[in-house]
PDB file of N, CA and C in Angstrom:
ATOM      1  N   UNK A   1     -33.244  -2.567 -14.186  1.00  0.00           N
ATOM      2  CA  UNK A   1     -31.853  -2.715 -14.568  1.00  0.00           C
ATOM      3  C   UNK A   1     -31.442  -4.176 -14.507  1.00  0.00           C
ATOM      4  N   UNK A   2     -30.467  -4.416 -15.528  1.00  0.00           N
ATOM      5  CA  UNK A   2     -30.210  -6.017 -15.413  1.00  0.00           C
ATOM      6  C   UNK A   2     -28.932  -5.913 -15.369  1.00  0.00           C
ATOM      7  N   UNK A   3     -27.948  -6.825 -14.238  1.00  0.00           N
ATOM      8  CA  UNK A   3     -26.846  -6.134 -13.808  1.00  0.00           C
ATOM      9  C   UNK A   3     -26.263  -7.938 -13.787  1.00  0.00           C
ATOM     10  N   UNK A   4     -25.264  -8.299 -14.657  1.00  0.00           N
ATOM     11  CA  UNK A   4     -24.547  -8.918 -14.631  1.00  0.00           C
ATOM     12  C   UNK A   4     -22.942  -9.259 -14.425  1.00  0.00           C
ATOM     13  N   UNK A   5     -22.605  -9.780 -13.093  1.00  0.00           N
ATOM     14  CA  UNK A   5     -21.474  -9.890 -12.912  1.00  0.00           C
ATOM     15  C   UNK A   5     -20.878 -10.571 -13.529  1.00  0.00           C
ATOM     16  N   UNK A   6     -19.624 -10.790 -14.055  1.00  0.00           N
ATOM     17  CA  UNK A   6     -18.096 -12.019 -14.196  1.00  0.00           C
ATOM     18  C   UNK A   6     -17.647 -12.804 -12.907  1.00  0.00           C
ATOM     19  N   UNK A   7     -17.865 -13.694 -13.194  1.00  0.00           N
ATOM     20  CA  UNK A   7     -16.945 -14.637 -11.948  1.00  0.00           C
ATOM     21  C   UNK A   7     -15.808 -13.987 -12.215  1.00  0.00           C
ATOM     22  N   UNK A   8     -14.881 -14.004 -10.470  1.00  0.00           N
ATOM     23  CA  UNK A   8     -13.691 -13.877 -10.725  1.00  0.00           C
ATOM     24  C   UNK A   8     -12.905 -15.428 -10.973  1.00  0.00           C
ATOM     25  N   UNK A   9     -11.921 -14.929 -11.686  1.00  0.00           N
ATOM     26  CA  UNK A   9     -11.094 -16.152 -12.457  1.00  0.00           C
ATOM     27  C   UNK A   9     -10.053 -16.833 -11.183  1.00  0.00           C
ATOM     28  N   UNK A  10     -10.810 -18.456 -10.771  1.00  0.00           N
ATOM     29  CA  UNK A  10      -9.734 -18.556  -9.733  1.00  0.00           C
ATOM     30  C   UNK A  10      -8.097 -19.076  -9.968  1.00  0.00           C
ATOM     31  N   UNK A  11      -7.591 -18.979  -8.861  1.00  0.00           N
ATOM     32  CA  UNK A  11      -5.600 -18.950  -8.998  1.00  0.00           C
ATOM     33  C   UNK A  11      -5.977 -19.771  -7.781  1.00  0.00           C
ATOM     34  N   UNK A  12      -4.686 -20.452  -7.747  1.00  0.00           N
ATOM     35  CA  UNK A  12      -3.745 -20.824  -6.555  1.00  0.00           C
ATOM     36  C   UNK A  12      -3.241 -19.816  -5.971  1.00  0.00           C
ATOM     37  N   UNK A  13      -2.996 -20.149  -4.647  1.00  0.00           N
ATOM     38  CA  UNK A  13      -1.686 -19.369  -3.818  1.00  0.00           C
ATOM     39  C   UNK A  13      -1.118 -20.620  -3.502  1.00  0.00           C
ATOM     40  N   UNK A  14       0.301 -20.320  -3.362  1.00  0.00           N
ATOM     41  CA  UNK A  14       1.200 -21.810  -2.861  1.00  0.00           C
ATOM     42  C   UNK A  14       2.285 -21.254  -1.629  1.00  0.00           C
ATOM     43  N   UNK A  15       2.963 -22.202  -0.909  1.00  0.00           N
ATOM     44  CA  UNK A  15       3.688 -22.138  -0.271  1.00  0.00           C
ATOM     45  C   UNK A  15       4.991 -22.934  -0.808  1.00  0.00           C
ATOM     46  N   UNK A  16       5.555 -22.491  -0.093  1.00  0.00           N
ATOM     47  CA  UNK A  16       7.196 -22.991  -0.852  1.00  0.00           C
ATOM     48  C   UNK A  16       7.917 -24.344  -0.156  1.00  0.00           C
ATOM     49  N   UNK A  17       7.045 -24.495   0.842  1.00  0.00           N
ATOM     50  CA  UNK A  17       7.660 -25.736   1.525  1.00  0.00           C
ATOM     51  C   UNK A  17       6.887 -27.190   0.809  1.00  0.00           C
ATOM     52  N   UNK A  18       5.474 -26.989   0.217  1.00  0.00           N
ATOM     53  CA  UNK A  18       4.919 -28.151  -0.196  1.00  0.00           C
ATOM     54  C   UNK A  18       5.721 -28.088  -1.781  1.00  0.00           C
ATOM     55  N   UNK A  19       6.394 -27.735  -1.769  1.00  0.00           N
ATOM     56  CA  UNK A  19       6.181 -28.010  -3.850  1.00  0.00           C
ATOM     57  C   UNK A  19       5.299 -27.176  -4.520  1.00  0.00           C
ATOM     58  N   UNK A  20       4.744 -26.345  -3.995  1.00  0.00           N
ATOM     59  CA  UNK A  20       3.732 -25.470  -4.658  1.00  0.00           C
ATOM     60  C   UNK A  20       2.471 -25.445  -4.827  1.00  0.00           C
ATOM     61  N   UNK A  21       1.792 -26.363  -3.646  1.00  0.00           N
ATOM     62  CA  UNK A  21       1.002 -26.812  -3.316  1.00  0.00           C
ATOM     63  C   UNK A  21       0.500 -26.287  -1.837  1.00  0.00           C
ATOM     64  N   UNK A  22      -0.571 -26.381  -1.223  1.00  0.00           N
ATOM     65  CA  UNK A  22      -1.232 -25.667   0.236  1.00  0.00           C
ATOM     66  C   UNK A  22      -0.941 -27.482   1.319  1.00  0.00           C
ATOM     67  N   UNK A  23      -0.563 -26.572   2.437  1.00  0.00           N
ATOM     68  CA  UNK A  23      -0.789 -28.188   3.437  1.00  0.00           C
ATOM     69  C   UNK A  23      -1.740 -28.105   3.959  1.00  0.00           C
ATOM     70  N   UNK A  24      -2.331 -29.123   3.500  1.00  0.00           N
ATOM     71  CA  UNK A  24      -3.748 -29.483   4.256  1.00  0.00           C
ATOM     72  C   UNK A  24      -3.707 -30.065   6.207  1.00  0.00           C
ATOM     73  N   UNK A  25      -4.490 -29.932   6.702  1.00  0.00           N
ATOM     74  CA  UNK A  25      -4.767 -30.200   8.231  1.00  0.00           C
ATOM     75  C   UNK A  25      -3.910 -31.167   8.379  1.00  0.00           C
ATOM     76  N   UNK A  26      -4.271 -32.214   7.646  1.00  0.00           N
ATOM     77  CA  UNK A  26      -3.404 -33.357   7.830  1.00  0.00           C
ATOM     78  C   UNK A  26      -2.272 -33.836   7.577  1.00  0.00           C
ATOM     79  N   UNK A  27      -1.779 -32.829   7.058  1.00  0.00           N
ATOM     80  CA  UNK A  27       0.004 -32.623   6.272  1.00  0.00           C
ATOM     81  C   UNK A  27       0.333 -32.953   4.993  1.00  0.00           C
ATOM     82  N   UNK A  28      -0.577 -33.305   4.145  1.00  0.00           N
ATOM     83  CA  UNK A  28      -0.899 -33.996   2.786  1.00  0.00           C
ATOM     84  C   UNK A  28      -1.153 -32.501   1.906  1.00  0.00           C
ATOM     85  N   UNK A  29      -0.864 -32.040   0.998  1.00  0.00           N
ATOM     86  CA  UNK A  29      -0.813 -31.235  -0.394  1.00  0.00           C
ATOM     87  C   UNK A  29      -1.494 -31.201  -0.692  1.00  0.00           C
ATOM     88  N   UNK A  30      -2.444 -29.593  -0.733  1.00  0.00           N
ATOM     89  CA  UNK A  30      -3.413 -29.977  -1.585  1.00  0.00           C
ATOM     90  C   UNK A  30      -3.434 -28.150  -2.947  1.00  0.00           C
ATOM     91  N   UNK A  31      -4.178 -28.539  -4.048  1.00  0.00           N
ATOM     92  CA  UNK A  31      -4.557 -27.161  -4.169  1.00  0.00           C
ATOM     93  C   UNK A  31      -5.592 -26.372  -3.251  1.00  0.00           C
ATOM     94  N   UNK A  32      -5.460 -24.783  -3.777  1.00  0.00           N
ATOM     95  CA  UNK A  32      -6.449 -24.149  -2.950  1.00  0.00           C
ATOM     96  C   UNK A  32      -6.990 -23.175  -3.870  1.00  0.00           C
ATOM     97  N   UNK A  33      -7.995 -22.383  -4.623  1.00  0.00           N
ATOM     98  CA  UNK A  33      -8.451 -21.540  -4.791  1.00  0.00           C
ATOM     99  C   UNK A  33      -8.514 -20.355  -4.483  1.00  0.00           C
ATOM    100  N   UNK A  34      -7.618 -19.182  -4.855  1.00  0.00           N
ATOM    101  CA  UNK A  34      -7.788 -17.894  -4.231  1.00  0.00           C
ATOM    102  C   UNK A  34      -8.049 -16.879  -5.501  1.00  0.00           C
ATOM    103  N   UNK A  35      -9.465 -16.550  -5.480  1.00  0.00           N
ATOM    104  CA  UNK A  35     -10.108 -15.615  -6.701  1.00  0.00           C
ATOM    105  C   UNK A  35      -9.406 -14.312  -6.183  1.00  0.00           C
ATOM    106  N   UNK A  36      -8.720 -13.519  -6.789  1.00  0.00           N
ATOM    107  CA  UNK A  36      -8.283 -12.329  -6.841  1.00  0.00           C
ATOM    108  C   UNK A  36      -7.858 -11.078  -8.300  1.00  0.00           C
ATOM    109  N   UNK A  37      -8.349 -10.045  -8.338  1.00  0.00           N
ATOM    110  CA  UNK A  37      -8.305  -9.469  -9.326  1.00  0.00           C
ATOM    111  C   UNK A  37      -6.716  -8.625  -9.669  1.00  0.00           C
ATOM    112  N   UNK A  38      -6.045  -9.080  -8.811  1.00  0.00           N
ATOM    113  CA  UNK A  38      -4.882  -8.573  -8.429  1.00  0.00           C
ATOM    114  C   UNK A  38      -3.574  -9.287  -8.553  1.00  0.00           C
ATOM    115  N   UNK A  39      -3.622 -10.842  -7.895  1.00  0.00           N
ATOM    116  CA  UNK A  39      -2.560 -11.527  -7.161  1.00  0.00           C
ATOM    117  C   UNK A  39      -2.689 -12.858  -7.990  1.00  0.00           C
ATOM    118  N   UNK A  40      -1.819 -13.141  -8.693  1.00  0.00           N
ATOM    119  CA  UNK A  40      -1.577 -14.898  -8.586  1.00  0.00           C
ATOM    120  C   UNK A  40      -1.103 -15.477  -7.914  1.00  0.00           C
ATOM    121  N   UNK A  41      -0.410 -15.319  -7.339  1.00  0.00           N
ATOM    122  CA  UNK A  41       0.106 -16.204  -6.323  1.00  0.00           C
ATOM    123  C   UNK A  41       0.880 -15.533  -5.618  1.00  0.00           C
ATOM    124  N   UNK A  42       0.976 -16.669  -4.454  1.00  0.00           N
ATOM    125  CA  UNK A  42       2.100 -16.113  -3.091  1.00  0.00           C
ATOM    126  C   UNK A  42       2.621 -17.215  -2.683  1.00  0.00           C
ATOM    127  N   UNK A  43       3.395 -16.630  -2.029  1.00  0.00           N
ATOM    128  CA  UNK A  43       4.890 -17.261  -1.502  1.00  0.00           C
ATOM    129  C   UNK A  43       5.511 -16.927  -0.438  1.00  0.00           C
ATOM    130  N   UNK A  44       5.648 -17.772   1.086  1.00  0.00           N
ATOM    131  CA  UNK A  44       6.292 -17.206   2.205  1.00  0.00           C
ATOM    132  C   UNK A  44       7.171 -17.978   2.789  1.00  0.00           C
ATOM    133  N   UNK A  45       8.497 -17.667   2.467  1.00  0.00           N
ATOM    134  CA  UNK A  45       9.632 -18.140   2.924  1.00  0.00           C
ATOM    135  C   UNK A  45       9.759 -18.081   4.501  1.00  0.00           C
ATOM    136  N   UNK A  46       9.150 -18.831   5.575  1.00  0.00           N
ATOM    137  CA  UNK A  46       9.720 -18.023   6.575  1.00  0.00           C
ATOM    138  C   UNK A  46      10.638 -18.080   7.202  1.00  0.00           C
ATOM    139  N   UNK A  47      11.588 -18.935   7.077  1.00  0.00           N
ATOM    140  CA  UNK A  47      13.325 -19.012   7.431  1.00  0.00           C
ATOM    141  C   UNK A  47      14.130 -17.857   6.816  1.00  0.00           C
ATOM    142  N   UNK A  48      13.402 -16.884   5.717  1.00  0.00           N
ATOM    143  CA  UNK A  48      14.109 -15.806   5.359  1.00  0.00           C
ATOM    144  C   UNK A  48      13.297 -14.686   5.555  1.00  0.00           C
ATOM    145  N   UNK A  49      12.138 -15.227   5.832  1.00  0.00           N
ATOM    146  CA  UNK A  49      11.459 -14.019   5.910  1.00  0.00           C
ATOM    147  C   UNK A  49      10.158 -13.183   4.814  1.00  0.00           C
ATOM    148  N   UNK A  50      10.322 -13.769   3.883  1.00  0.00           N
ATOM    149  CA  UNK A  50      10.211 -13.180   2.551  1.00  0.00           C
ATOM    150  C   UNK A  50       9.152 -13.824   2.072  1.00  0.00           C
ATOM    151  N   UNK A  51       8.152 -12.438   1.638  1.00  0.00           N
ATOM    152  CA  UNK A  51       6.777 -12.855   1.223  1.00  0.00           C
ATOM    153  C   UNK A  51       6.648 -12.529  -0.624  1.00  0.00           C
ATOM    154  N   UNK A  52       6.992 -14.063  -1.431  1.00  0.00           N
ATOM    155  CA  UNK A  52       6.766 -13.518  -2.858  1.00  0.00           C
ATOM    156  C   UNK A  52       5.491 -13.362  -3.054  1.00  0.00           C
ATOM    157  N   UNK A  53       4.946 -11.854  -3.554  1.00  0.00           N
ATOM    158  CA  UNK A  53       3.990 -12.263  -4.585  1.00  0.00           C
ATOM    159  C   UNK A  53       4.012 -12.097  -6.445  1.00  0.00           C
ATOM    160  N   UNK A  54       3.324 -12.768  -7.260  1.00  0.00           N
ATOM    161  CA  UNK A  54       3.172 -12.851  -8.595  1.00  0.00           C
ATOM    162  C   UNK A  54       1.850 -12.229  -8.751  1.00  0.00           C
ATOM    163  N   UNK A  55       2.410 -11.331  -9.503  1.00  0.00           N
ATOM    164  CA  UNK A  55       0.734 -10.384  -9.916  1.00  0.00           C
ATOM    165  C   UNK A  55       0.131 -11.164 -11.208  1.00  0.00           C
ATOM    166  N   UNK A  56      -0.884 -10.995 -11.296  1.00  0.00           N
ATOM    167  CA  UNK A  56      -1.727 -10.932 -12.672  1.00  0.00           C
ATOM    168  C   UNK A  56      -0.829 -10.483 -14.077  1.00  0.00           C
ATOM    169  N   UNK A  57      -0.546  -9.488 -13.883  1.00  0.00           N
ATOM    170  CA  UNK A  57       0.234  -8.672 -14.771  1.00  0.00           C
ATOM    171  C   UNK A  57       1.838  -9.863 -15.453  1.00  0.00           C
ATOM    172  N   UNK A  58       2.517 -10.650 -14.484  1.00  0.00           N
ATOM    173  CA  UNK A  58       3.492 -11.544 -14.490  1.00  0.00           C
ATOM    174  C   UNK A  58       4.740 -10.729 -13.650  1.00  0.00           C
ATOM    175  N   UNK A  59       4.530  -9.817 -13.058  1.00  0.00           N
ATOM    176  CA  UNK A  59       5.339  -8.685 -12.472  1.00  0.00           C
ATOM    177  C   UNK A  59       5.636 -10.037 -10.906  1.00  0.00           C
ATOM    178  N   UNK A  60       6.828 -10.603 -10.500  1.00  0.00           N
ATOM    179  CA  UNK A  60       6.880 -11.342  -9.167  1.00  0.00           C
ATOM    180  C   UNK A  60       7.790  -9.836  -8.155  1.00  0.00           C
ATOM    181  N   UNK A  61       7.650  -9.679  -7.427  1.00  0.00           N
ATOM    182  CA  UNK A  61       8.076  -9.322  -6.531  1.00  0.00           C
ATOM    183  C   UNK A  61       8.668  -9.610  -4.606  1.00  0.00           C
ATOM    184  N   UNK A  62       9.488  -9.676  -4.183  1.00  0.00           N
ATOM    185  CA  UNK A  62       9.941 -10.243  -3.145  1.00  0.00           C
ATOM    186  C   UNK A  62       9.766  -9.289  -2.306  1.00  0.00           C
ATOM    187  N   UNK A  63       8.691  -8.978  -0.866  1.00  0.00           N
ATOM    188  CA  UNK A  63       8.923  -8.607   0.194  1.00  0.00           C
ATOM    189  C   UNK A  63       9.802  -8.878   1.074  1.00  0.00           C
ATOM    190  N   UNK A  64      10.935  -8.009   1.724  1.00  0.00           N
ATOM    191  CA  UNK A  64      11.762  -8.557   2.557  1.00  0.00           C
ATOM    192  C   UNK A  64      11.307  -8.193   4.170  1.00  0.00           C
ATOM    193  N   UNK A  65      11.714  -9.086   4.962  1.00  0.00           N
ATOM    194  CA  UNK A  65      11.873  -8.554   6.323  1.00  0.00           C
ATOM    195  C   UNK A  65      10.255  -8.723   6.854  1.00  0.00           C
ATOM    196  N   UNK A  66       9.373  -9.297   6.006  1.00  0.00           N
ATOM    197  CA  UNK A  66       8.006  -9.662   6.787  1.00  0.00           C
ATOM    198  C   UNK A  66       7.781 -10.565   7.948  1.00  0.00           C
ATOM    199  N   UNK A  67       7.164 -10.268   8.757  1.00  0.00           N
ATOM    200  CA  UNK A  67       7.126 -10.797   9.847  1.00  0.00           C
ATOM    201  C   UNK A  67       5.761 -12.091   9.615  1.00  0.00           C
ATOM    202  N   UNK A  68       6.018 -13.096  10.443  1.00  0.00           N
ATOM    203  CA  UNK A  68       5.190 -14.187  10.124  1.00  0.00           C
ATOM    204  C   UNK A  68       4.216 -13.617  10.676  1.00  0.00           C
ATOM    205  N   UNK A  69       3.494 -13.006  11.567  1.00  0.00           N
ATOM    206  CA  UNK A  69       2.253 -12.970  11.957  1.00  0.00           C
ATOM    207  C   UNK A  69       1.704 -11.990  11.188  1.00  0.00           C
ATOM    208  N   UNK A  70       2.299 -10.888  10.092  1.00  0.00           N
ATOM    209  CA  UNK A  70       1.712  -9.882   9.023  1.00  0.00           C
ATOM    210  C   UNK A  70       1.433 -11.165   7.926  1.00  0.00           C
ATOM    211  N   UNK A  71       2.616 -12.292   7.511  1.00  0.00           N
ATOM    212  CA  UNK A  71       1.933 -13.227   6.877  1.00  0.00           C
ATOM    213  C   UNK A  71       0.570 -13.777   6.923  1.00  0.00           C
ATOM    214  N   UNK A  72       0.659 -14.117   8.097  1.00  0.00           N
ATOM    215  CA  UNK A  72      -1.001 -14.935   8.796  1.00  0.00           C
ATOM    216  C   UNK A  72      -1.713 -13.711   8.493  1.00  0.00           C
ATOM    217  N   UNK A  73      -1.716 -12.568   8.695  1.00  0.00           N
ATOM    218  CA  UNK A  73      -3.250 -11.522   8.756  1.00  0.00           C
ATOM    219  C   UNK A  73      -3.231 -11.538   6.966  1.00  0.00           C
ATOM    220  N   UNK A  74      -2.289 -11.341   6.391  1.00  0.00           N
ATOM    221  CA  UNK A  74      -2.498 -11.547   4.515  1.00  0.00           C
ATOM    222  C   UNK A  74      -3.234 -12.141   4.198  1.00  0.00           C
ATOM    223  N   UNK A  75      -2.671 -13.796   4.712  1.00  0.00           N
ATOM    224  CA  UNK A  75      -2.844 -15.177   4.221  1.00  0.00           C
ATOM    225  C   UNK A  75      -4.767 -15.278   4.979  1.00  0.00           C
ATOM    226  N   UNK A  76      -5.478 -14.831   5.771  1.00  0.00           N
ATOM    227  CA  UNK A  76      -6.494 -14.309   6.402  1.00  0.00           C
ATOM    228  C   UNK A  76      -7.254 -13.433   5.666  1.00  0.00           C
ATOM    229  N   UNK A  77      -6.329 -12.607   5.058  1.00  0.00           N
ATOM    230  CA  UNK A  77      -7.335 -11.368   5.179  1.00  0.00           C
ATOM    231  C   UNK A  77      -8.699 -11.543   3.374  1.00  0.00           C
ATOM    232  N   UNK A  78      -9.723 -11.411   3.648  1.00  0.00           N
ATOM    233  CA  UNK A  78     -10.320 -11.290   2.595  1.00  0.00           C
ATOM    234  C   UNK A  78     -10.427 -10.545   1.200  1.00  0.00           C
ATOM    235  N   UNK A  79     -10.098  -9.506   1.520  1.00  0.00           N
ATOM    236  CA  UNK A  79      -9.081  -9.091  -0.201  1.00  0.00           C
ATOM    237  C   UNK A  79      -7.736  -9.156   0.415  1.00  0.00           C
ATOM    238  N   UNK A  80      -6.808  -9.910  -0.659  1.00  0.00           N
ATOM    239  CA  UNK A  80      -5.375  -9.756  -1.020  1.00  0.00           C
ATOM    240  C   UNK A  80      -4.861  -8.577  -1.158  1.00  0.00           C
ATOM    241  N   UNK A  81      -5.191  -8.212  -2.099  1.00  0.00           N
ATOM    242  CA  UNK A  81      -4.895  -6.895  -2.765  1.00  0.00           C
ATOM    243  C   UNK A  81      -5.170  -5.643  -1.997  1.00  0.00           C
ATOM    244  N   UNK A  82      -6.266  -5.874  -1.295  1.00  0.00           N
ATOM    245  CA  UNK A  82      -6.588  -4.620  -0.136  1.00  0.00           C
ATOM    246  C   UNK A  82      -5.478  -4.328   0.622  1.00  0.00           C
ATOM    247  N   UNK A  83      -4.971  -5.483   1.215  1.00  0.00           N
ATOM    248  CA  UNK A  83      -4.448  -5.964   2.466  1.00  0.00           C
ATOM    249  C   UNK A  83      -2.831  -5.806   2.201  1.00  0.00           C
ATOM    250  N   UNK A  84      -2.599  -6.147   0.960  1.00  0.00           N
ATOM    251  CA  UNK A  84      -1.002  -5.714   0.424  1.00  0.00           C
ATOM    252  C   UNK A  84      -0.919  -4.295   0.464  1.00  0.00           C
ATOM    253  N   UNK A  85      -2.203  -3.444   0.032  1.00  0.00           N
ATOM    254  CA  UNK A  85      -1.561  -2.173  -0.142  1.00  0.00           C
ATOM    255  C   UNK A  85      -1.897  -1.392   1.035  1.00  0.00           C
ATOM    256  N   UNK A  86      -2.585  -1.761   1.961  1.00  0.00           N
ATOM    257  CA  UNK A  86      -2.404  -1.297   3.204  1.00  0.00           C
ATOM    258  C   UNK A  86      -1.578  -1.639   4.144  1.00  0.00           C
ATOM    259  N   UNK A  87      -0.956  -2.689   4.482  1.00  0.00           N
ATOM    260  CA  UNK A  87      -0.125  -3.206   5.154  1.00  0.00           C
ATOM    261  C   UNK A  87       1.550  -3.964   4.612  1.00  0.00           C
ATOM    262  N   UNK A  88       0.880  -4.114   3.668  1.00  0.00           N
ATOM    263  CA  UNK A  88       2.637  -4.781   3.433  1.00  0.00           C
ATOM    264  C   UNK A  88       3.389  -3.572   2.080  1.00  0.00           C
ATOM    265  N   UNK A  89       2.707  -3.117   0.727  1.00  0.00           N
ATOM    266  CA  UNK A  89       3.501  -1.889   0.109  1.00  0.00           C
ATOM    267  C   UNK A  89       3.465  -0.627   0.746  1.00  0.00           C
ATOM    268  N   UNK A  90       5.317  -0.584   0.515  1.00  0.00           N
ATOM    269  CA  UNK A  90       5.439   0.823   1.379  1.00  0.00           C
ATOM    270  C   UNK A  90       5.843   0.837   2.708  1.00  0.00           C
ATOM    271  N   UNK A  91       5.579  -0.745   3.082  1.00  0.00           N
ATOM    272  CA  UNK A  91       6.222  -0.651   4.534  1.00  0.00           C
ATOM    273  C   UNK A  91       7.751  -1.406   4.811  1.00  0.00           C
ATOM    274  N   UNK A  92       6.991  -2.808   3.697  1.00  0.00           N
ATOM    275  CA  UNK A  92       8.519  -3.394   3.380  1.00  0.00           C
ATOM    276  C   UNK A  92       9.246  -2.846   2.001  1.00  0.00           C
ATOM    277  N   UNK A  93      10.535  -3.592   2.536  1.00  0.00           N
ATOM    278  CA  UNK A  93      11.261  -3.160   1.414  1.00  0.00           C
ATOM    279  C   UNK A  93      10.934  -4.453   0.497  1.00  0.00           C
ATOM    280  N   UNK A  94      11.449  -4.338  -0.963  1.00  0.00           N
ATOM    281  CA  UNK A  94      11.130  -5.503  -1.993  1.00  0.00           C
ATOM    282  C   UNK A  94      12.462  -5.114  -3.086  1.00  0.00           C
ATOM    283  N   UNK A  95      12.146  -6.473  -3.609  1.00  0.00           N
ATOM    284  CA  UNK A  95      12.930  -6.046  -5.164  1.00  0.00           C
ATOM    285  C   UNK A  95      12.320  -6.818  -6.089  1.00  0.00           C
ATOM    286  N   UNK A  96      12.321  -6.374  -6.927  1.00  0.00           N
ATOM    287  CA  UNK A  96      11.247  -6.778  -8.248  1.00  0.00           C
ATOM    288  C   UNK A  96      12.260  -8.073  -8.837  1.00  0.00           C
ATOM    289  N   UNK A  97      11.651  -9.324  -8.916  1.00  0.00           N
ATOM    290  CA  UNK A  97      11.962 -10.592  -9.563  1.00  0.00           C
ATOM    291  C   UNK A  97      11.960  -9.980 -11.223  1.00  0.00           C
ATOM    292  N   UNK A  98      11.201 -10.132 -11.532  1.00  0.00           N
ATOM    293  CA  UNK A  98      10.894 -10.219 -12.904  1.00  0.00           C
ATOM    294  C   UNK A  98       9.709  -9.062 -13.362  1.00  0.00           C
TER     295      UNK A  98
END
């Protein structure tokens, strides 16, 4: 059998405090690479709380009421998409951006 995969197509994830950009160790902006078949990007407000994500699809959605340390296990966890629909849809509330 000859079994050929597709790279997955990489995205950014950003944060909202750099400009849309990841902070690097040293406090300097950088991009970051996050291959996901699911997620373009994310977004975590944490003075409000609120975890955006932007699907693939262009669907953005706003988690409310997330707690920063469910952020960190997301922002951690090795599938995105796993990890949203086990832990964060369904538990928070949201409202659909766009």
């Amino acid at each position: 059998m000859n079994f050929s995969l597709k790279p997955l197509k990489p995205v950014f994830y950003q944060y909202s405090w750099c400009k849309g950009k990841t902070i690097a160790r040293n406090g300097n902006c950088r991009n970051v690479f996050m291959p996901s078949t699911v997620i373009k990007k994310y977004e975590y407000h944490p003075e409000r709380k609120v975890l955006t994500i932007e699907y693939l699809s262009g669907f953005i959605y706003d988690y409310l009421d997330v707690p920063k340390m469910v952020y960190d296990e997301f922002r951690g966890a090795f599938s995105k998409g796993t990890f949203l629909n086990k832990h964060i849809k369904g538990k928070f509330e949201f409202v659909r951006r766009k």
